[in-house]
N, C-alpha and C. Protein backbone atom coordinates (compact mmCIF):
# COMPACT_ATOMS: atom_id res chain seq x y z
N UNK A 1 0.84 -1.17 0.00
CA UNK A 1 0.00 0.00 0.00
C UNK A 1 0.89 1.24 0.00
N UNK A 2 0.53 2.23 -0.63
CA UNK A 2 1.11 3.62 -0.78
C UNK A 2 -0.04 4.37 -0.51
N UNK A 3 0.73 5.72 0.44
CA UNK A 3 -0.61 6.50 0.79
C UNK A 3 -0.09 8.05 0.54
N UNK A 4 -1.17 8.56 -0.31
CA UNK A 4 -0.72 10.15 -0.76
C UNK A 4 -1.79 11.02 -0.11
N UNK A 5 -1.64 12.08 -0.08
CA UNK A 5 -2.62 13.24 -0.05
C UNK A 5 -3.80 13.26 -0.55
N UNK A 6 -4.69 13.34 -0.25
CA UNK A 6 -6.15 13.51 -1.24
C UNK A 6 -5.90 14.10 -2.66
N UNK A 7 -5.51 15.44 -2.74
CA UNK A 7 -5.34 16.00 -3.74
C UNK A 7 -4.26 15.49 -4.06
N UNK A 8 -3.47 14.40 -4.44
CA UNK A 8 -2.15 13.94 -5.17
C UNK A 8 -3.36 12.52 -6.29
N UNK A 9 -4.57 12.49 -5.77
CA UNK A 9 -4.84 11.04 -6.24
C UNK A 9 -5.55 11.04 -7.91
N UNK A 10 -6.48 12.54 -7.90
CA UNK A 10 -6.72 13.00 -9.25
C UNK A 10 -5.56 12.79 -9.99
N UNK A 11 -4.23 13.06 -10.03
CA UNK A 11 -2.95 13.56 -10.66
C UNK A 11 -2.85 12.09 -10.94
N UNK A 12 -2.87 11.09 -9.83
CA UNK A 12 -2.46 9.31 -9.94
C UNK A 12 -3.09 8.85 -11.45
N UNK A 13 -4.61 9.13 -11.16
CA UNK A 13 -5.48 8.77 -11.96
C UNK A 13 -5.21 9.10 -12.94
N UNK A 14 -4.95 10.57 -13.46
CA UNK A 14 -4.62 11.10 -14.78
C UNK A 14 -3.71 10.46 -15.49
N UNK A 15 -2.98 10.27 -14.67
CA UNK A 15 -1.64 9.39 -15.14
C UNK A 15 -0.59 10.58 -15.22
N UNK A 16 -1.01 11.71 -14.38
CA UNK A 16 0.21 12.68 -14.27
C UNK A 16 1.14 12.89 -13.54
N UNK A 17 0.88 12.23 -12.63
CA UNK A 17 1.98 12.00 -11.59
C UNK A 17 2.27 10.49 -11.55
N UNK A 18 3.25 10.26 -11.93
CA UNK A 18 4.24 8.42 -11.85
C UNK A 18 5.46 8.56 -11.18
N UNK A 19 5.45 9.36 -10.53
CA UNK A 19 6.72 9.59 -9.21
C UNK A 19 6.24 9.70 -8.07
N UNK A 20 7.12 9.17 -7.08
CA UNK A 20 6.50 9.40 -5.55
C UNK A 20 7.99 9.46 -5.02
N UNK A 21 8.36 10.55 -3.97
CA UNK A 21 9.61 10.49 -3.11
C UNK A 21 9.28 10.39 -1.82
N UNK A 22 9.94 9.11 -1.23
CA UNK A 22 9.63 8.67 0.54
C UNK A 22 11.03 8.62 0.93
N UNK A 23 10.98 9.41 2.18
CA UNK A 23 12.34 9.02 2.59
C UNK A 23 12.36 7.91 3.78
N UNK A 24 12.18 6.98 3.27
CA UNK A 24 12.42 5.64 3.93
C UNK A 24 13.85 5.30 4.28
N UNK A 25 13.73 4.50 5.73
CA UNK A 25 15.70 4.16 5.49
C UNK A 25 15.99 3.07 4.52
N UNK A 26 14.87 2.40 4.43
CA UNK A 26 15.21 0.82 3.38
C UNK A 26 13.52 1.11 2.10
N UNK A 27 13.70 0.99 0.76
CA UNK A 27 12.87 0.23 0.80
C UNK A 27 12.19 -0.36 1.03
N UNK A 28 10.43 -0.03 1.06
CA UNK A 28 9.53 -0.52 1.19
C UNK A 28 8.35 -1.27 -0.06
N UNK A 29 8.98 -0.91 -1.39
CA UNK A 29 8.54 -2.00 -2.43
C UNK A 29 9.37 -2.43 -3.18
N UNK A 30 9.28 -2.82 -4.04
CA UNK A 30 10.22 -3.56 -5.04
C UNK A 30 9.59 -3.52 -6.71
N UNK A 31 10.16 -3.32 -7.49
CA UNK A 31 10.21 -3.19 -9.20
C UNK A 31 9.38 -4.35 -9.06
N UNK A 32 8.23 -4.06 -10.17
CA UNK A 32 7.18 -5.29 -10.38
C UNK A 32 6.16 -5.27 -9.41
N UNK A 33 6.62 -5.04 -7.69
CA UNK A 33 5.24 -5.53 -7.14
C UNK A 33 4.47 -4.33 -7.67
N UNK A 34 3.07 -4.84 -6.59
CA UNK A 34 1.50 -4.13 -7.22
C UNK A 34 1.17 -3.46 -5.68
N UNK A 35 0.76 -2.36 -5.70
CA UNK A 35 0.72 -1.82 -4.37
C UNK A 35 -0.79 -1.02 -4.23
N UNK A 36 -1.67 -1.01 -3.66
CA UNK A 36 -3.03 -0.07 -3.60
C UNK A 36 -2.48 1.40 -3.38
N UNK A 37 -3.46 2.10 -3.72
CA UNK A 37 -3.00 3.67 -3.51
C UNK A 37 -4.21 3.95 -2.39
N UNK A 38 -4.28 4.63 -1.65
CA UNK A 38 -5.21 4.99 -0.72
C UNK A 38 -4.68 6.49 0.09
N UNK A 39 -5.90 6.91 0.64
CA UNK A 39 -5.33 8.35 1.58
C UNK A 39 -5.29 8.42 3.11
N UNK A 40 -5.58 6.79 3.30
CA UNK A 40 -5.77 6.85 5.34
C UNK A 40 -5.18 5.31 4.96
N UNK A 41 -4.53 4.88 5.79
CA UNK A 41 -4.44 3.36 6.01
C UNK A 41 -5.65 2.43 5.92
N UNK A 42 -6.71 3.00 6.82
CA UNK A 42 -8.01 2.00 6.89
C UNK A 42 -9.07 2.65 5.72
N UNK A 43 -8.59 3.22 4.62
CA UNK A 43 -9.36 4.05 4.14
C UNK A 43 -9.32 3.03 2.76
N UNK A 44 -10.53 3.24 1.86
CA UNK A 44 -10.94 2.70 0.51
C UNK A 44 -9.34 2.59 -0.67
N UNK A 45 -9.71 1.72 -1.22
CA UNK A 45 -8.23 1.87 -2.44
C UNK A 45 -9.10 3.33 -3.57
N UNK A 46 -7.92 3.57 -3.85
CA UNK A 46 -8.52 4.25 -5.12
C UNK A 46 -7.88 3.98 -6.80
N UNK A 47 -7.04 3.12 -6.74
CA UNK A 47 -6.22 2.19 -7.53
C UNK A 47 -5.02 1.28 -7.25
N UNK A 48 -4.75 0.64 -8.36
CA UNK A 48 -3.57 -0.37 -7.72
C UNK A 48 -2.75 0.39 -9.22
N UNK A 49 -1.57 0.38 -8.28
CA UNK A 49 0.03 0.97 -9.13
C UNK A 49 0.66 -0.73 -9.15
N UNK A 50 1.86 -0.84 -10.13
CA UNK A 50 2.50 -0.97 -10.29
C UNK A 50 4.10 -0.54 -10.59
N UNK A 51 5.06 -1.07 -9.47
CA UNK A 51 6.41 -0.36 -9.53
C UNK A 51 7.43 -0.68 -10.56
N UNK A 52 7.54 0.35 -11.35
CA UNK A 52 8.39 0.61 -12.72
C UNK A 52 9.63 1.14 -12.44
N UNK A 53 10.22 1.81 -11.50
CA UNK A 53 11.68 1.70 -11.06
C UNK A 53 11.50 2.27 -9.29
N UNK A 54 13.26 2.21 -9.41
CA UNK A 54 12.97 2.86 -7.68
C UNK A 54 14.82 2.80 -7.86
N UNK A 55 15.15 4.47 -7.16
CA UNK A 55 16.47 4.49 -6.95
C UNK A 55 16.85 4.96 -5.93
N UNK A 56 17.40 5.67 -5.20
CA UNK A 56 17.97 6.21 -4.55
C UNK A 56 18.72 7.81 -4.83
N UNK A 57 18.55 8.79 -4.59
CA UNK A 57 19.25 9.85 -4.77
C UNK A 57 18.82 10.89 -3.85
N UNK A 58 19.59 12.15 -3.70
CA UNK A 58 19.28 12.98 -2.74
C UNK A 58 17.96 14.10 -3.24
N UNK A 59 17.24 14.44 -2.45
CA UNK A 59 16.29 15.21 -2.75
C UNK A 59 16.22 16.73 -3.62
N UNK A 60 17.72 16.86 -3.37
CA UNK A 60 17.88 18.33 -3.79
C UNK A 60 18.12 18.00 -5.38
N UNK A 61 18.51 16.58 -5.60
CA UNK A 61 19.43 16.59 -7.08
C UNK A 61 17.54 15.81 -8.38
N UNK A 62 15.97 16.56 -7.80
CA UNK A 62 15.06 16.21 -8.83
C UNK A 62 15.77 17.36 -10.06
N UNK A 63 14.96 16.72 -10.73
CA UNK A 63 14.88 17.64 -11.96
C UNK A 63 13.94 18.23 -12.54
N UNK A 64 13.90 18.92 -13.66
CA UNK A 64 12.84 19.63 -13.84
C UNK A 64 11.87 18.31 -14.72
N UNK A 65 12.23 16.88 -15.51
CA UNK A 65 11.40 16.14 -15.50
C UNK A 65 10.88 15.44 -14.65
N UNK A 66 11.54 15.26 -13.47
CA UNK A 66 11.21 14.47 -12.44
C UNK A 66 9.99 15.20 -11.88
N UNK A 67 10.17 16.42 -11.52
CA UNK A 67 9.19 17.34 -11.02
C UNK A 67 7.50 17.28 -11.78
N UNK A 68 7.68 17.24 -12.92
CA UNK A 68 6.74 16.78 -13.68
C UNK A 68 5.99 15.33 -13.43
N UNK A 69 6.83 14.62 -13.49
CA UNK A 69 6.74 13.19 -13.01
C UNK A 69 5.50 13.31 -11.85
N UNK A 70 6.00 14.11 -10.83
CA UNK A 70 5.51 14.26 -9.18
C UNK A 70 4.04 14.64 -9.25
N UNK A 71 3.78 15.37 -10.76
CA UNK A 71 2.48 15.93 -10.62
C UNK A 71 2.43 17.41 -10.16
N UNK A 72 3.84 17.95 -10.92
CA UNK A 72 4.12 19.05 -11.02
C UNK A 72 4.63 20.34 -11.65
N UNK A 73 4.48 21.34 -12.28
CA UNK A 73 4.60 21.83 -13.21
C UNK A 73 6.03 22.57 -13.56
N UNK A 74 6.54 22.40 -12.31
CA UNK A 74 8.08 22.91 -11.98
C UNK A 74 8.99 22.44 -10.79
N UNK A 75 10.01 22.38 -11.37
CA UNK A 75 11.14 21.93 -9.85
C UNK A 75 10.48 22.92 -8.45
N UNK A 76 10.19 24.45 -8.44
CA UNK A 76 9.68 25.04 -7.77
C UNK A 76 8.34 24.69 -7.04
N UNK A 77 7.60 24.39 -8.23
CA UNK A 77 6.19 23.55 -7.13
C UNK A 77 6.07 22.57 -6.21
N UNK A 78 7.21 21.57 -6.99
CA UNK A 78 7.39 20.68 -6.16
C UNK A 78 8.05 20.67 -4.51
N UNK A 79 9.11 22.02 -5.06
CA UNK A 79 9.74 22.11 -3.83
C UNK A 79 8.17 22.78 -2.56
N UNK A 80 7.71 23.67 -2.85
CA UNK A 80 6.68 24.02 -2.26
C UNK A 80 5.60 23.04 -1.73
N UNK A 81 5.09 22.07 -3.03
CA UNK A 81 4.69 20.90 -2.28
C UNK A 81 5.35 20.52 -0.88
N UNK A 82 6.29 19.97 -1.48
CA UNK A 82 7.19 19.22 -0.18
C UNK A 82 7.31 19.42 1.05
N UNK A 83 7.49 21.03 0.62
CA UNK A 83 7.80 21.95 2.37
C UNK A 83 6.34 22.12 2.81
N UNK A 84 5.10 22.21 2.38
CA UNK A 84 3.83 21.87 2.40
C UNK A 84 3.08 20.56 3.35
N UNK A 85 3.71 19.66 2.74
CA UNK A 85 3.89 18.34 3.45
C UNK A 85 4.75 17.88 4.00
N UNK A 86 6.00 18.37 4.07
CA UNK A 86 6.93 17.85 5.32
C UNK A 86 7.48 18.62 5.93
N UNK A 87 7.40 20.01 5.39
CA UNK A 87 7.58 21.45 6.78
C UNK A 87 8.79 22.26 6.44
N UNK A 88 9.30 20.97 5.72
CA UNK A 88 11.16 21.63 5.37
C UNK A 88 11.57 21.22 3.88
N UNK A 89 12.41 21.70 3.51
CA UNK A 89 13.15 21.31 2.35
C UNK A 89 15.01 20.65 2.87
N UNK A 90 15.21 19.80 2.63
CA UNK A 90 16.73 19.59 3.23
C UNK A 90 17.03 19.25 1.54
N UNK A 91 18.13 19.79 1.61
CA UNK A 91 18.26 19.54 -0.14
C UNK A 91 19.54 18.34 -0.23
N UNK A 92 19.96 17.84 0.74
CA UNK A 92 20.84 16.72 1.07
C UNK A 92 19.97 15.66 1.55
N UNK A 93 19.19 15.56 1.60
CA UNK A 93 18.10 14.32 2.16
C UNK A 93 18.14 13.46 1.13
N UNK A 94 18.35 12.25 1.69
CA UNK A 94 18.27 11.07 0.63
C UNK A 94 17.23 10.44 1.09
N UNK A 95 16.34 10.36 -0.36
CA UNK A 95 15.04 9.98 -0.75
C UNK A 95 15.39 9.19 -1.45
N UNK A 96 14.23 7.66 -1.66
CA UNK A 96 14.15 6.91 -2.59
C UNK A 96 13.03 7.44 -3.82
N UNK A 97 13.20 7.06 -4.63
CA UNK A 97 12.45 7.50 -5.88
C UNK A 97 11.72 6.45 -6.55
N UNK A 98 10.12 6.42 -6.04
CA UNK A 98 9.44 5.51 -6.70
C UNK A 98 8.66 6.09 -8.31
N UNK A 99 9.32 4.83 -8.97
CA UNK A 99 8.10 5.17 -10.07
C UNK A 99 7.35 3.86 -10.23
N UNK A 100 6.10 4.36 -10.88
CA UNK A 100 4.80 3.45 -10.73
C UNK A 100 4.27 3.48 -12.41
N UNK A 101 3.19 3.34 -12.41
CA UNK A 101 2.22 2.85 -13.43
C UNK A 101 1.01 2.37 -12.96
N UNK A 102 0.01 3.34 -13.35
CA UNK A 102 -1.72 2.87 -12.64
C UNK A 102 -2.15 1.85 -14.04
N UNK A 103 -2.63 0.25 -12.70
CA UNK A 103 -2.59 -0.73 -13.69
C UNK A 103 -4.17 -1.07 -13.78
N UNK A 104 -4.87 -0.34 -12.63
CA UNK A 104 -6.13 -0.13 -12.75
C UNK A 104 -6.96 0.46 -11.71
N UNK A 105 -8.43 0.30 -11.77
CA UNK A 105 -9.14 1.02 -10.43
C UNK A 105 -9.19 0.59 -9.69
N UNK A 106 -9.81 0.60 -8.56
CA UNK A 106 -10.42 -0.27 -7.51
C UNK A 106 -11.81 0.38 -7.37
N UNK A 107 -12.92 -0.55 -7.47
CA UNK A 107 -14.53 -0.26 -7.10
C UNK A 107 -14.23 -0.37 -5.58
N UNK A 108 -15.85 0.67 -5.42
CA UNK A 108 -16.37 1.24 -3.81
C UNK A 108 -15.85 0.21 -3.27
N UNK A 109 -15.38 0.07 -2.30
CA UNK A 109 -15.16 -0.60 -1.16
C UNK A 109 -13.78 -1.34 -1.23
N UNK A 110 -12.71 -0.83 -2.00
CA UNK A 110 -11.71 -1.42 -2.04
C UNK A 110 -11.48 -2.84 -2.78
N UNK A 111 -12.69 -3.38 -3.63
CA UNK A 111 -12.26 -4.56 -4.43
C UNK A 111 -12.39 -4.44 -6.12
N UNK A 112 -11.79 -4.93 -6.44
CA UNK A 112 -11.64 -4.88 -7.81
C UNK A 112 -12.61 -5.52 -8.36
């Protein structure tokens, strides 16, 4: 399971956002698996992703496609996102870098 913001899940759906940055100490999926997207833990799916890469790099070094990727229209938004949702910007923070692929929906109640 992966869990975003309410407003990050329109962007999922669109297929405009296929990046996600967590700063996890390890990996928490792996290339290939299938993961639900949701906005509360106990909360409804709103699709299932599939993971299309995942690397490692520091937060400060996105780019201006990556930013796009995020469901964003500039390296700048994103940074604003971020500090939005995590309070700060550390531009040395090493983040893993998920990319995905929405492989389909999930109907009311979380089943396909």
């Amino acid at each position: 399971m992966l869990l975003f913001k309410p407003e990050l899940i329109p962007l999922i759906l669109s297929g405009k956002k296929t990046q996600t940055r967590r700063t996890w100490s390890r990996p928490c999926v792996r290339v290939g698996s299938v993961h639900q997207v949701k906005t509360r833990l106990f909360g409804e799916a709103h699709c299932r992703v599939r993971i299309t890469g995942l690397r490692r790099e520091r937060l400060g070094d996105i780019s201006e496609e990556d930013a796009r990727a995020e469901g964003c229209s500039s390296r700048e938004e994103f940074i604003r996102l971020w500090r939005s949702i995590r309070g700060s910007w550390e531009e040395d923070r090493a983040v893993w870098v998920v990319t995905f692929e929405v492989i389909d929906g999930v109907e009311e109640g979380g089943r396909r």
